[in-house]
N, C-alpha and C. Protein backbone atom coordinates (compact mmCIF):
# COMPACT_ATOMS: atom_id res chain seq x y z
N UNK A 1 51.69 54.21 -10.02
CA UNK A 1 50.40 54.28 -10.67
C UNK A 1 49.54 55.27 -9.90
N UNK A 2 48.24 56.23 -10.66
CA UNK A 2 47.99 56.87 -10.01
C UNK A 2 46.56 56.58 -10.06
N UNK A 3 46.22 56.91 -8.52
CA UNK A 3 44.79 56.28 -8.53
C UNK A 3 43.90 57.75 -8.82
N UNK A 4 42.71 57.62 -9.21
CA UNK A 4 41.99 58.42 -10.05
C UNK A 4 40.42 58.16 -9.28
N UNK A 5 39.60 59.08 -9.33
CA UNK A 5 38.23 58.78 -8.67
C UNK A 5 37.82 58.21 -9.18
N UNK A 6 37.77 58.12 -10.84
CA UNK A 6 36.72 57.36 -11.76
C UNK A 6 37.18 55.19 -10.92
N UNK A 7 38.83 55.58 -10.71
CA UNK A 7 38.81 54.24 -10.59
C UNK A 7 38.27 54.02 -9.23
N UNK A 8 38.69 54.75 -8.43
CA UNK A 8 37.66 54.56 -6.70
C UNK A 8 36.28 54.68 -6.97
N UNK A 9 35.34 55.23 -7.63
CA UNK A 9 34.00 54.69 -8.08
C UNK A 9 33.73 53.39 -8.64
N UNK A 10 34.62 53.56 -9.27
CA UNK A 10 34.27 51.85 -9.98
C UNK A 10 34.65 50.51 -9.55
N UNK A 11 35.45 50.94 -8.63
CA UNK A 11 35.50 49.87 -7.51
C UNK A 11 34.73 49.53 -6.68
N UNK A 12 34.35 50.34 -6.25
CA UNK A 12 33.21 50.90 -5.07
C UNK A 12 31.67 50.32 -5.35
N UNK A 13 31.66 50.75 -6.73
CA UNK A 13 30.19 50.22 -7.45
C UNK A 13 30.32 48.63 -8.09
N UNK A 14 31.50 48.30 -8.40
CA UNK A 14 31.63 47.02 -8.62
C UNK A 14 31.72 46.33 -7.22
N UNK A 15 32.11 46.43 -5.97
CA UNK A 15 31.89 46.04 -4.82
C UNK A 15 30.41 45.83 -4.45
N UNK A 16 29.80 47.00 -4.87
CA UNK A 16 28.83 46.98 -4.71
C UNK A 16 27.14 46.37 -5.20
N UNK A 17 27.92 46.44 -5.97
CA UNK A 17 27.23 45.27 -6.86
C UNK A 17 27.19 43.59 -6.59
N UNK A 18 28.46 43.28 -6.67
CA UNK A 18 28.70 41.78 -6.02
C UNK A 18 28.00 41.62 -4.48
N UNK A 19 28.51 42.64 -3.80
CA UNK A 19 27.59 42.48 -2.54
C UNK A 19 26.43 42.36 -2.63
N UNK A 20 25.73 43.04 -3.47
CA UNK A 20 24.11 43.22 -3.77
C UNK A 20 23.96 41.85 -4.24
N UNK A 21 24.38 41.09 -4.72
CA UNK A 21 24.35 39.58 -5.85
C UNK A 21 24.42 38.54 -4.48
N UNK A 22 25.33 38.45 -3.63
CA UNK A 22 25.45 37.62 -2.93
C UNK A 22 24.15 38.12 -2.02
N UNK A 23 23.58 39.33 -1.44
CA UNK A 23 22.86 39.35 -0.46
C UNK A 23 21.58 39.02 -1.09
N UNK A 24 21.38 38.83 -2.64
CA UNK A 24 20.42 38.71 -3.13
C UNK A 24 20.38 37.34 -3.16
N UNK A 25 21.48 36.66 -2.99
CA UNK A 25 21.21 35.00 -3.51
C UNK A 25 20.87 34.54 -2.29
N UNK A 26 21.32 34.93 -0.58
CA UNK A 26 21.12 34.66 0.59
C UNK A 26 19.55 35.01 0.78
N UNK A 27 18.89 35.88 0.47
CA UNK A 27 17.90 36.24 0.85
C UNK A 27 16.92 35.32 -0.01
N UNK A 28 17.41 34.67 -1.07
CA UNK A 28 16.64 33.83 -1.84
C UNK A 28 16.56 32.00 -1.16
N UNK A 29 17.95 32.02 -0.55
CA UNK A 29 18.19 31.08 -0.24
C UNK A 29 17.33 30.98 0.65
N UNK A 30 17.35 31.53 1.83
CA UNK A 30 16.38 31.97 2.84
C UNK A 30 14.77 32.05 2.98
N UNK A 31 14.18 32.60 1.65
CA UNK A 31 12.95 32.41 1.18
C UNK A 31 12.49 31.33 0.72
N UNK A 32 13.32 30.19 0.03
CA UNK A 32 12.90 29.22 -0.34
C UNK A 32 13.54 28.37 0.45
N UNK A 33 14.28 28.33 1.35
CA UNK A 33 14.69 26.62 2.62
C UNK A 33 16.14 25.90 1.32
N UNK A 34 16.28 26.45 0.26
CA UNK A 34 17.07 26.01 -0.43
C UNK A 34 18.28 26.25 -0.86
N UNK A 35 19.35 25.69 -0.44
CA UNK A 35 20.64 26.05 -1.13
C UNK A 35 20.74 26.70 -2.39
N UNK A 36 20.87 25.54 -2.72
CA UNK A 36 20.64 25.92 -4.31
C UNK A 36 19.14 26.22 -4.94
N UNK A 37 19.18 26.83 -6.41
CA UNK A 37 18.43 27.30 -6.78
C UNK A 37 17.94 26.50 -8.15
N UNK A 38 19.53 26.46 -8.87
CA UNK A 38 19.62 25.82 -10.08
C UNK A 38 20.79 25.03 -10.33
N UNK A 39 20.54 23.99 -10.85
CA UNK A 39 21.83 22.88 -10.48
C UNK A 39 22.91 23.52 -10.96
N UNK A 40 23.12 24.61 -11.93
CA UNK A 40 24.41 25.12 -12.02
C UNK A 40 25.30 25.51 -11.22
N UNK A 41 24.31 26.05 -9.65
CA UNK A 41 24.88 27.17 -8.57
C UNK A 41 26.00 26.30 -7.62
N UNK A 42 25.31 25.05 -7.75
CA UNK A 42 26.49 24.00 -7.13
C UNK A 42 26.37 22.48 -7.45
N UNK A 43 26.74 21.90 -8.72
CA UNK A 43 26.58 20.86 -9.55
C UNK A 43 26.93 19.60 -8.77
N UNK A 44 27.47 19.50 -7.86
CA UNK A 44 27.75 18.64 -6.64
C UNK A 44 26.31 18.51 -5.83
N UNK A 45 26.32 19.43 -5.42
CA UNK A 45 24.94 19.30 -4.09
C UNK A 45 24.24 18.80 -5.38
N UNK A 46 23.62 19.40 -5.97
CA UNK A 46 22.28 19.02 -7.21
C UNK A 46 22.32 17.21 -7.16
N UNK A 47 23.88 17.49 -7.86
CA UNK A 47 23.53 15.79 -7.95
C UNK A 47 23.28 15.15 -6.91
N UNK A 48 23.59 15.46 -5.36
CA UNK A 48 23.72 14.50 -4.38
C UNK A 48 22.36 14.53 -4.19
N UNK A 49 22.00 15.73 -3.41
CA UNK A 49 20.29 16.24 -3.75
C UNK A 49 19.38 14.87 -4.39
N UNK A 50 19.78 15.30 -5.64
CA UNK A 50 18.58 14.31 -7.09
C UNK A 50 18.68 12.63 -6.51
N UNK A 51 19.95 12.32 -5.72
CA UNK A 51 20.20 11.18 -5.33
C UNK A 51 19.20 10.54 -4.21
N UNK A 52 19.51 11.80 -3.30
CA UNK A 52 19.09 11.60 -2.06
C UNK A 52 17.36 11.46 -2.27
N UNK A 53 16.92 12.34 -2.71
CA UNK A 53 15.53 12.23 -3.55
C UNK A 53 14.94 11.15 -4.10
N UNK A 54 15.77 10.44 -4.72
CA UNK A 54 15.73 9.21 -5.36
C UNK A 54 15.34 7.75 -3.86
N UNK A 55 16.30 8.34 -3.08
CA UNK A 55 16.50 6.89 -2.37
C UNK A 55 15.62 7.32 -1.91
N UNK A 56 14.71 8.87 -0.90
CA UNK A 56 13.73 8.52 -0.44
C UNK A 56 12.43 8.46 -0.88
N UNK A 57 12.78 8.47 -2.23
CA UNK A 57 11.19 8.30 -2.85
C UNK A 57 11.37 6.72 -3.00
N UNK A 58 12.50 5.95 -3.33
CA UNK A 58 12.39 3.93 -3.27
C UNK A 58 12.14 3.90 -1.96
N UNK A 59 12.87 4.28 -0.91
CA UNK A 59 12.23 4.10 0.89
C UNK A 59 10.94 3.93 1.19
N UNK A 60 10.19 5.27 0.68
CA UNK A 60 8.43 5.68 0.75
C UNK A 60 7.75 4.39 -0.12
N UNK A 61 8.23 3.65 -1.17
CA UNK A 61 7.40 3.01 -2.20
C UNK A 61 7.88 1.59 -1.43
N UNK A 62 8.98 1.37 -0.81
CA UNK A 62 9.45 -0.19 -0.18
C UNK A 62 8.29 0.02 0.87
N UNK A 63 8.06 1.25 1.68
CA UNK A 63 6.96 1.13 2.47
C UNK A 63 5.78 0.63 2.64
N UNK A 64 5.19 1.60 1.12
CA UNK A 64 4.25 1.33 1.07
C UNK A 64 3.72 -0.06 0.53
N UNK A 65 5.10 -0.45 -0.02
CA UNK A 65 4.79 -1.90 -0.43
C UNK A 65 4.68 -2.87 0.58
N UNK A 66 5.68 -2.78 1.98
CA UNK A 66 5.47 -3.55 2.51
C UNK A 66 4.25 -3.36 3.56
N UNK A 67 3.71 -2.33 3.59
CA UNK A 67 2.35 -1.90 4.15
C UNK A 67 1.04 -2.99 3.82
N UNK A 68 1.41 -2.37 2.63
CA UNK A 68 0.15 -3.54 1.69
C UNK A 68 0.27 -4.76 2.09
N UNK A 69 1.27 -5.63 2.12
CA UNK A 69 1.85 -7.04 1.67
C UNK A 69 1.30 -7.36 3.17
N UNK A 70 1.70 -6.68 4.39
CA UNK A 70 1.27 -6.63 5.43
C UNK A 70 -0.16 -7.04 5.82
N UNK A 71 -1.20 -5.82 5.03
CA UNK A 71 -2.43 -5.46 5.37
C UNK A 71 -2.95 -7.18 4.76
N UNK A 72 -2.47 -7.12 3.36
CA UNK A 72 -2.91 -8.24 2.09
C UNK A 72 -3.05 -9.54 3.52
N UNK A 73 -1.84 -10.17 3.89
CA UNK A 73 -1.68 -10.94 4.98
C UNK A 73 -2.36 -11.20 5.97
N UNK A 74 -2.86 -9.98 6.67
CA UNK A 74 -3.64 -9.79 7.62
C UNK A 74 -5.43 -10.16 7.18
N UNK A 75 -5.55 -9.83 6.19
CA UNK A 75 -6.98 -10.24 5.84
C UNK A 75 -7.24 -11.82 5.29
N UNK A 76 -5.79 -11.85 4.28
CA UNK A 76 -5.98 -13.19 4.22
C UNK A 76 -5.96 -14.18 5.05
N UNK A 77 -4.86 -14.13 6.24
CA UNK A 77 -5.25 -15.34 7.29
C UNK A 77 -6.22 -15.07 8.10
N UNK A 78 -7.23 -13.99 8.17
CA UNK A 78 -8.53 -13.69 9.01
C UNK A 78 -9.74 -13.95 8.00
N UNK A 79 -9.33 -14.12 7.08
CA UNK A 79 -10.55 -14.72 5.80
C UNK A 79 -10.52 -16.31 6.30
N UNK A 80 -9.23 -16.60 6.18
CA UNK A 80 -8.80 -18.47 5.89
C UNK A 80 -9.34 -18.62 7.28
N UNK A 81 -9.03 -17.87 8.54
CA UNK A 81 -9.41 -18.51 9.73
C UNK A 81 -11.21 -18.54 9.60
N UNK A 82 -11.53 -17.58 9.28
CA UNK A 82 -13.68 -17.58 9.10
C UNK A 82 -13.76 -19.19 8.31
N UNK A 83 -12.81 -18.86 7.17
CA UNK A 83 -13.26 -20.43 6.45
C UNK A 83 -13.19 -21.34 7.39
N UNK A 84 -11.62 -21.82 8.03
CA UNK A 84 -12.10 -23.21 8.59
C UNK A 84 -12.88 -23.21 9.65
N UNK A 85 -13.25 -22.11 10.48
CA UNK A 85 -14.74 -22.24 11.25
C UNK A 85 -15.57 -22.96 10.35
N UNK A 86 -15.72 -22.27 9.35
CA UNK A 86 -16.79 -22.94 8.40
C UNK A 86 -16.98 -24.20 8.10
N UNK A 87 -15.89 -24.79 7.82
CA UNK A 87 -15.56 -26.09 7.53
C UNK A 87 -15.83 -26.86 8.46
N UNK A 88 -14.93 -26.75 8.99
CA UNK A 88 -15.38 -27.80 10.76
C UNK A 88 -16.72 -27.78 11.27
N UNK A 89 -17.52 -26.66 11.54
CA UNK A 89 -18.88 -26.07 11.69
C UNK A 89 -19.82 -27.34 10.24
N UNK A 90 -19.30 -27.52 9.46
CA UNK A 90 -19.87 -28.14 7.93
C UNK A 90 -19.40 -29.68 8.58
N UNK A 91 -18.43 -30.19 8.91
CA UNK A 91 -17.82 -31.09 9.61
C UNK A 91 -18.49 -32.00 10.96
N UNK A 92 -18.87 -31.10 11.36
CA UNK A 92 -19.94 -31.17 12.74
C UNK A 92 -21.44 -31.73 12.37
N UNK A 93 -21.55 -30.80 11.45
CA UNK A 93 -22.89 -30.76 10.79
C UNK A 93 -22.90 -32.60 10.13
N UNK A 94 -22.02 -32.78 9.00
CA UNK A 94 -22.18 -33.88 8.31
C UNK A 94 -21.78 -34.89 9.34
N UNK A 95 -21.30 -34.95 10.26
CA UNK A 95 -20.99 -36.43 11.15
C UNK A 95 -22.38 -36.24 12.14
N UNK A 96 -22.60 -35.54 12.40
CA UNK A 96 -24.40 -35.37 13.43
C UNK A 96 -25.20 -35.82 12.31
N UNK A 97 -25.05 -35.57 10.88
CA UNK A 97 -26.42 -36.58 9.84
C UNK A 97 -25.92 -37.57 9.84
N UNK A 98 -25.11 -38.22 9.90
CA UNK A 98 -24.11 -39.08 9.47
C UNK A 98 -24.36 -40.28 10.28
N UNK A 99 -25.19 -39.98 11.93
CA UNK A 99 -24.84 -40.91 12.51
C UNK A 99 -26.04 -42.06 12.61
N UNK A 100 -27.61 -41.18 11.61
CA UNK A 100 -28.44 -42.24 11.68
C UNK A 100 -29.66 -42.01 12.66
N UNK A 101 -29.68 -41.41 13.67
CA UNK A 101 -30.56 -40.89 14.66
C UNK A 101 -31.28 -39.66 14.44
N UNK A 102 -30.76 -39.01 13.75
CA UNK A 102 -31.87 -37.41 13.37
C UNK A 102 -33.22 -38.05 12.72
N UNK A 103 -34.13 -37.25 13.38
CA UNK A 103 -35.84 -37.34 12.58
C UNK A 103 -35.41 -36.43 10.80
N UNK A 104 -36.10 -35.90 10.49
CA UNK A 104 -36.31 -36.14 9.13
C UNK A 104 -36.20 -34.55 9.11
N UNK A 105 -36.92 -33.41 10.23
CA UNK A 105 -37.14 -32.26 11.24
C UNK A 105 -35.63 -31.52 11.21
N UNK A 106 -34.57 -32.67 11.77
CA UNK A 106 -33.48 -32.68 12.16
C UNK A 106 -32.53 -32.45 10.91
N UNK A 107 -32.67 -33.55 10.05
CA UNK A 107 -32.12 -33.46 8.80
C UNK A 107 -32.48 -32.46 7.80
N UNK A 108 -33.53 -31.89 8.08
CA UNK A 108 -33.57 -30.55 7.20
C UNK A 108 -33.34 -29.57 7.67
N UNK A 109 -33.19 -29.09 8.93
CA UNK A 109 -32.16 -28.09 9.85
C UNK A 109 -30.95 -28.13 9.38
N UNK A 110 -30.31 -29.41 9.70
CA UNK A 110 -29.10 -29.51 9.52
C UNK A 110 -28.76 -29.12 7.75
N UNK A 111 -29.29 -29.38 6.93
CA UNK A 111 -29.33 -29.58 5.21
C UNK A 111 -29.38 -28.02 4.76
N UNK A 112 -30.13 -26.72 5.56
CA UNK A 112 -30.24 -25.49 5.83
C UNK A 112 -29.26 -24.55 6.44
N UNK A 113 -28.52 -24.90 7.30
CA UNK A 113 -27.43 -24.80 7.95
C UNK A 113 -26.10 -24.77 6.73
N UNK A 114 -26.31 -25.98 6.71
CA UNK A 114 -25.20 -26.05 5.71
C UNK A 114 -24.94 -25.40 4.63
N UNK A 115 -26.19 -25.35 3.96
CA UNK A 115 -26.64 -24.29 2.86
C UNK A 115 -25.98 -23.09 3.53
N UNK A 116 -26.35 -22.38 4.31
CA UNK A 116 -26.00 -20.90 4.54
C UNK A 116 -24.30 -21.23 4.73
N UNK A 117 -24.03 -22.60 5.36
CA UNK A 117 -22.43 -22.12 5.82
C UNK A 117 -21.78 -22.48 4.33
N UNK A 118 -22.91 -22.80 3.26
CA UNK A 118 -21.79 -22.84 1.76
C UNK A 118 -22.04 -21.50 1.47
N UNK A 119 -23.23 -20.53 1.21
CA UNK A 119 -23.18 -19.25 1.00
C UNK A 119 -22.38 -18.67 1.85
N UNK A 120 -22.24 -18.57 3.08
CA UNK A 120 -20.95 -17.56 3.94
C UNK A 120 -19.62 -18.14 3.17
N UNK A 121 -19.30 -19.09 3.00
CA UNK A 121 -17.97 -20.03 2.52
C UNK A 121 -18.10 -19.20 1.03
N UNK A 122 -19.06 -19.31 0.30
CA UNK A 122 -18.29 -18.68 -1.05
C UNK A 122 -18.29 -17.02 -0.88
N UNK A 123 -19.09 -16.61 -0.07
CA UNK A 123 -19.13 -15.10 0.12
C UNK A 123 -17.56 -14.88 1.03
N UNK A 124 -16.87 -15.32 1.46
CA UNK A 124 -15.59 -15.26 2.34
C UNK A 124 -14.68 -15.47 0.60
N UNK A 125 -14.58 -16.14 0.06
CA UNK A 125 -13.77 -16.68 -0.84
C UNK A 125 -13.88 -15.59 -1.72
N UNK A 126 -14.32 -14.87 -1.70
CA UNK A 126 -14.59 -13.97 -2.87
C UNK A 126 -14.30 -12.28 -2.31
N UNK A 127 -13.63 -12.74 -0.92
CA UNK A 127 -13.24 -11.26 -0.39
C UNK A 127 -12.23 -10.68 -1.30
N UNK A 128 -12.33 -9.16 -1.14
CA UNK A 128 -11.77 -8.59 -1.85
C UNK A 128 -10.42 -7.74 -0.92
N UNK A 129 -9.61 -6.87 -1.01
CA UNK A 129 -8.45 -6.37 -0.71
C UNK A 129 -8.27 -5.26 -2.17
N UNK A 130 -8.07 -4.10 -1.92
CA UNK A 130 -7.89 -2.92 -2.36
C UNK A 130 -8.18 -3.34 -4.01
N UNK A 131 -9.72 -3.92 -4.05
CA UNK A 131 -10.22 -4.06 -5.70
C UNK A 131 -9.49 -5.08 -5.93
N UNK A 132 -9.12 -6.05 -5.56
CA UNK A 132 -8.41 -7.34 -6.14
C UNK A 132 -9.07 -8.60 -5.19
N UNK A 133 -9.84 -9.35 -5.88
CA UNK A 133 -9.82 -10.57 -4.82
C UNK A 133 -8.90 -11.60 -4.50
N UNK A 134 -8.75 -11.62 -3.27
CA UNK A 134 -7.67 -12.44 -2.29
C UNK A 134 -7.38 -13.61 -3.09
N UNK A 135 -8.40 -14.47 -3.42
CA UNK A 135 -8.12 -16.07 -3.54
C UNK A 135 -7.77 -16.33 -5.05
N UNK A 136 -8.07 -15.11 -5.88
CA UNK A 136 -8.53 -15.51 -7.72
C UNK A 136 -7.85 -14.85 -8.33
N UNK A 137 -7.09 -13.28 -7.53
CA UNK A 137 -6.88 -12.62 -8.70
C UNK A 137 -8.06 -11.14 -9.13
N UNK A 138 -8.60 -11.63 -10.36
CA UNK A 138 -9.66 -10.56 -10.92
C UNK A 138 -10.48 -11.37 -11.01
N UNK A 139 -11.18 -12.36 -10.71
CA UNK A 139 -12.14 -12.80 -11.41
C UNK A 139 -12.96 -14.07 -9.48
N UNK A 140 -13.98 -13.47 -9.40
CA UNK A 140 -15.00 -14.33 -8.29
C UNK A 140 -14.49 -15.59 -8.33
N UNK A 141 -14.00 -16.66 -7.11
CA UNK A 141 -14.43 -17.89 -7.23
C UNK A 141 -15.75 -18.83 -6.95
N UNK A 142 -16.42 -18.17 -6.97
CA UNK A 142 -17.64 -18.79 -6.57
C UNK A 142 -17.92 -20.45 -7.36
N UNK A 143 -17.88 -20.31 -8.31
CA UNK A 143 -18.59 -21.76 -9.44
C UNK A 143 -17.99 -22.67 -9.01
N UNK A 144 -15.98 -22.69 -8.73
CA UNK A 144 -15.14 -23.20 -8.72
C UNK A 144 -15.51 -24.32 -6.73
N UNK A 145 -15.92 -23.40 -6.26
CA UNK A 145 -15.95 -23.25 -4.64
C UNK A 145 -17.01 -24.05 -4.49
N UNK A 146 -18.37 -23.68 -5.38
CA UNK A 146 -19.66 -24.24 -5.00
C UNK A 146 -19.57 -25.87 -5.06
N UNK A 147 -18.39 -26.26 -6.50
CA UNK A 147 -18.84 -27.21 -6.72
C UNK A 147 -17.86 -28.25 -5.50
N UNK A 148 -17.12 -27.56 -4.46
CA UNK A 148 -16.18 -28.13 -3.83
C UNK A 148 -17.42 -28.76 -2.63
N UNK A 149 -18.29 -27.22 -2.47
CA UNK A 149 -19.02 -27.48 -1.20
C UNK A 149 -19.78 -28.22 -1.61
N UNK A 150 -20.28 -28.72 -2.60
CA UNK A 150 -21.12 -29.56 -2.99
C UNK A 150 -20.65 -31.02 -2.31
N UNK A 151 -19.31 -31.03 -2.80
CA UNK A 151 -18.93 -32.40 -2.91
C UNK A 151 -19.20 -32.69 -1.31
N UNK A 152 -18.65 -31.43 -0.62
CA UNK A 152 -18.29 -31.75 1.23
C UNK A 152 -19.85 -31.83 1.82
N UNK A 153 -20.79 -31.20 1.06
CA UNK A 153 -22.20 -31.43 1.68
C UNK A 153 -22.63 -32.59 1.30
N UNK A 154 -22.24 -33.04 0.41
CA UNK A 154 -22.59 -34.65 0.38
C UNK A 154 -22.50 -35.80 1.25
């Protein structure tokens, strides 16, 4: 067979070309941090890729869930602990009227007291956590609460 220039050019330029294609896809690769470009270029990586993507976007959201659930926890047993100060503090209060010896002076201190530790008590109950209140849901317990402290100020 006889070789011919037209065919040593066209080798040459078809070499040349492919080289140009690959140095073009490296230099792309390079510019963007990315293997691939388009899931066609390697249908393997893509999929593993889209996978891997997947698990760390459920990782980031298990996080952040358990972040919350965390934080949620943390306020609620530092709410519940203010309450039973409250209570016991309300506790104190009703066994000191309770026992018969307060002037009248005494008993309306104490009757004032209590009052504020039922307003702090429903103002605690009605804490909130990222727009949701702790104890209810969506909706204040206050009415529900008052009529509890009622009963215990009695």
């Amino acid at each position: 067979m006889r070789i011919t220039n037209n065919m040593l050019i066209n080798n040459m330029m078809q070499n040349l070309s492919s080289n140009l294609l690959r140095t073009q896809k490296y230099l792309n690769q390079l510019a963007t941090g990315k293997k691939i470009s388009l899931p066609s270029d390697d249908p393997i990586v893509a999929s593993k890729s889209l996978k891997l993507r997947t698990d760390v976007a459920e990782i980031e959201q298990y996080k952040r869930n358990t972040d919350d659930a965390i934080n949620w926890m943390d306020i609620t047993e530092s709410t519940l602990n203010q309450m039973t100060e409250l209570i016991h503090r309300a506790k104190e209060l009703t066994n000191q009227a309770a026992n018969g010896t307060n002037t009248s002076e005494e008993e309306l201190k104490i009757r004032e007291e209590i009052a504020g530790l039922k307003s702090q008590l429903i103002s605690l109950a009605n804490a909130t956590y990222a727009g949701r209140y702790i104890f209810s849901g969506l909706k204040p317990i206050s009415l529900c609460l008052m009529k509890t402290v009622r009963l215990i100020s009695m």
